[in-house]
C-alpha atoms as a PDB file:
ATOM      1  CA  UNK A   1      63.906  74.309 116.001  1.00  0.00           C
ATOM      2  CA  UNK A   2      66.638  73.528 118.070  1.00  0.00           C
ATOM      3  CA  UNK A   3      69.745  75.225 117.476  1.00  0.00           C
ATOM      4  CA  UNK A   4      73.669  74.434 119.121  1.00  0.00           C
ATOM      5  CA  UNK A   5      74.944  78.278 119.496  1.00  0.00           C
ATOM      6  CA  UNK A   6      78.072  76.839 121.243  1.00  0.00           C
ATOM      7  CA  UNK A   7      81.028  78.168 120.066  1.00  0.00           C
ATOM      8  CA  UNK A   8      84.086  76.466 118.586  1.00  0.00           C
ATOM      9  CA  UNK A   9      87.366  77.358 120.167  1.00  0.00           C
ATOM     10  CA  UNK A  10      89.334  78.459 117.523  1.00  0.00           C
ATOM     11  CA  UNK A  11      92.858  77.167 118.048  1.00  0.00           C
ATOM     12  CA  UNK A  12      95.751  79.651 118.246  1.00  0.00           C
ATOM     13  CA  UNK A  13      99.413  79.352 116.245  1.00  0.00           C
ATOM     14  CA  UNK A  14     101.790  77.209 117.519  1.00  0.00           C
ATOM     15  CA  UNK A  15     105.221  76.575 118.276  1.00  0.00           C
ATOM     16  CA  UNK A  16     107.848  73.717 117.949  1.00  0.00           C
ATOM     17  CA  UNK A  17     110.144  72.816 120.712  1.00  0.00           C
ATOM     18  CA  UNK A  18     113.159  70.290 120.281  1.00  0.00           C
ATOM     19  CA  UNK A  19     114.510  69.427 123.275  1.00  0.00           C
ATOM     20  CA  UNK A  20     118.169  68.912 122.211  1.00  0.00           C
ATOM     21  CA  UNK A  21     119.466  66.293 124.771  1.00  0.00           C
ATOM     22  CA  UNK A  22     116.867  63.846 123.364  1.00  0.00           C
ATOM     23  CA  UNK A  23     115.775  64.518 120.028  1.00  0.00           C
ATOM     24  CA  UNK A  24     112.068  65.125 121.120  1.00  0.00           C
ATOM     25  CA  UNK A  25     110.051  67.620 119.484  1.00  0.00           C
ATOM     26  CA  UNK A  26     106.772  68.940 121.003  1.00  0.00           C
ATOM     27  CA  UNK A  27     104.287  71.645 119.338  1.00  0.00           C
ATOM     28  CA  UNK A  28     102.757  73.611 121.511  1.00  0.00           C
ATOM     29  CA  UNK A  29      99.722  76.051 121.213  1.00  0.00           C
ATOM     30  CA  UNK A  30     100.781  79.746 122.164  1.00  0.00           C
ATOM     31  CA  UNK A  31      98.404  80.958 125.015  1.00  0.00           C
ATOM     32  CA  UNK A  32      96.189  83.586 124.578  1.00  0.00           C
ATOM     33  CA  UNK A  33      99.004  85.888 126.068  1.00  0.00           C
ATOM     34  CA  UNK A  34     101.619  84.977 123.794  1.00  0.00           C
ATOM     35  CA  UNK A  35      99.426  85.679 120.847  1.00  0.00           C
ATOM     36  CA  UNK A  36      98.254  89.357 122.367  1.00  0.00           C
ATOM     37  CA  UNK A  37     102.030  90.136 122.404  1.00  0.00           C
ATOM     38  CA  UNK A  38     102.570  88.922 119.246  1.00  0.00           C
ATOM     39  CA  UNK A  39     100.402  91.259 117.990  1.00  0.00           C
ATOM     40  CA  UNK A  40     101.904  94.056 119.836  1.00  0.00           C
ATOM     41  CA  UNK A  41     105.008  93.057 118.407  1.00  0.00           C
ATOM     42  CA  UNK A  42     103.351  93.283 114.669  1.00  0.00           C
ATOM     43  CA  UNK A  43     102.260  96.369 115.284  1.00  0.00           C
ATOM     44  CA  UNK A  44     105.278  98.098 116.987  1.00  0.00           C
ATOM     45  CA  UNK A  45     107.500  96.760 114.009  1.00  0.00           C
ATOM     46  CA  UNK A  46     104.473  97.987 111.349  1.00  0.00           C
ATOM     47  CA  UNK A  47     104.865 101.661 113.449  1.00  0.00           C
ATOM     48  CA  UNK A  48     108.447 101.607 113.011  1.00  0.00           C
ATOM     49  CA  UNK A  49     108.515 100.479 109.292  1.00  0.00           C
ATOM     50  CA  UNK A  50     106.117 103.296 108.542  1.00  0.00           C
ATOM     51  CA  UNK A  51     108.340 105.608 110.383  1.00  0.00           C
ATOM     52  CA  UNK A  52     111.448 104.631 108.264  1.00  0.00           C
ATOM     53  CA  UNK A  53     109.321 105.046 104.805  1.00  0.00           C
ATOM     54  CA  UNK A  54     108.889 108.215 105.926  1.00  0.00           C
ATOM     55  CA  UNK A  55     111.837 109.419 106.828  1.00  0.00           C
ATOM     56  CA  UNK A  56     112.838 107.987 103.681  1.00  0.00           C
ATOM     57  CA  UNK A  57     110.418 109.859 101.587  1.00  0.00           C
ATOM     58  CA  UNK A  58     111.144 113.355 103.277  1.00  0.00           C
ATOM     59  CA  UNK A  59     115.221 112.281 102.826  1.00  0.00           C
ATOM     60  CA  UNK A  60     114.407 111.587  99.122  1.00  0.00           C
ATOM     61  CA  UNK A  61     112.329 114.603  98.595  1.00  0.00           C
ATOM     62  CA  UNK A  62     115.073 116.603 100.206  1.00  0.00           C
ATOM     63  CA  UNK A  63     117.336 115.427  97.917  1.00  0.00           C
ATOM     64  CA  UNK A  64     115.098 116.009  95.025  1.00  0.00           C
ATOM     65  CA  UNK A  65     114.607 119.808  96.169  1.00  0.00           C
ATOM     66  CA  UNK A  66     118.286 120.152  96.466  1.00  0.00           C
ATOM     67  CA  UNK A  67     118.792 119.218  92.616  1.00  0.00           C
ATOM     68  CA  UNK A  68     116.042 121.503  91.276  1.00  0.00           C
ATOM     69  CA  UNK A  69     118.204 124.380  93.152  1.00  0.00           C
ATOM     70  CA  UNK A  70     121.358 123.770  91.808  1.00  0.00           C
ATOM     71  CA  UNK A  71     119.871 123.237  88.517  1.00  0.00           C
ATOM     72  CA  UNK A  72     117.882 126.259  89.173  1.00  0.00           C
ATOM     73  CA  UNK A  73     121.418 127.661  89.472  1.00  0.00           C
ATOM     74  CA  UNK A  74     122.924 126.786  86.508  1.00  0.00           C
ATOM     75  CA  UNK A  75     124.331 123.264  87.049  1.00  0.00           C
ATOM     76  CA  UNK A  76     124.847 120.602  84.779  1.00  0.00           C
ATOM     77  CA  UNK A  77     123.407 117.169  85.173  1.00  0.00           C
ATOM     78  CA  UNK A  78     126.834 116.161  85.679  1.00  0.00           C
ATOM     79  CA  UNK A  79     127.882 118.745  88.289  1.00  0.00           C
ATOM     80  CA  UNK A  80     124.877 118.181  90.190  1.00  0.00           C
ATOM     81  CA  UNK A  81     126.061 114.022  90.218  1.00  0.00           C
ATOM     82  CA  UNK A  82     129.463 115.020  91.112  1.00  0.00           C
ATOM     83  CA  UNK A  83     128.506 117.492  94.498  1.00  0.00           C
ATOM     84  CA  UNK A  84     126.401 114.479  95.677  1.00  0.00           C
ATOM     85  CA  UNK A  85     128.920 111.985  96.092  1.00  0.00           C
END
């Protein structure tokens, strides 16, 4: 049995360029270096998003710690409100 173990060339993403003096748009396949540092990019802006949850979370849990204390202390609901603006 004879079997074709060529590979297909899987096309990468492309891009549209409009050349504005005369109207002509073009798509072009991204090389295979363009789509390498697009995935660096993803992954530098998933690093930083995960970075800003959790700064968010400890902030948040901060916060959260703060209000058991002054309740802890005696303080209304209210009070409590009132100190954090």
């Amino acid at each position: 049995m004879n079997q074709n173990l060529t590979k297909e060339k899987q096309m990468n993403p492309t891009r549209i360029e409009i050349d504005c003096s005369t109207g002509i748009e073009s798509i072009i396949e991204l090389t295979d270096a363009e789509v390498a540092e697009l995935a660096v990019q993803a992954a530098e802006a998933e690093a930083r998003k995960a970075e800003e949850d959790a700064l968010a979370a400890a902030a948040a849990a901060a916060k959260e710690a703060a209000h058991a204390k002054l309740a802890a202390l005696g303080l209304t609901a209210d009070e409590i409100a009132a100190l954090s603006k």
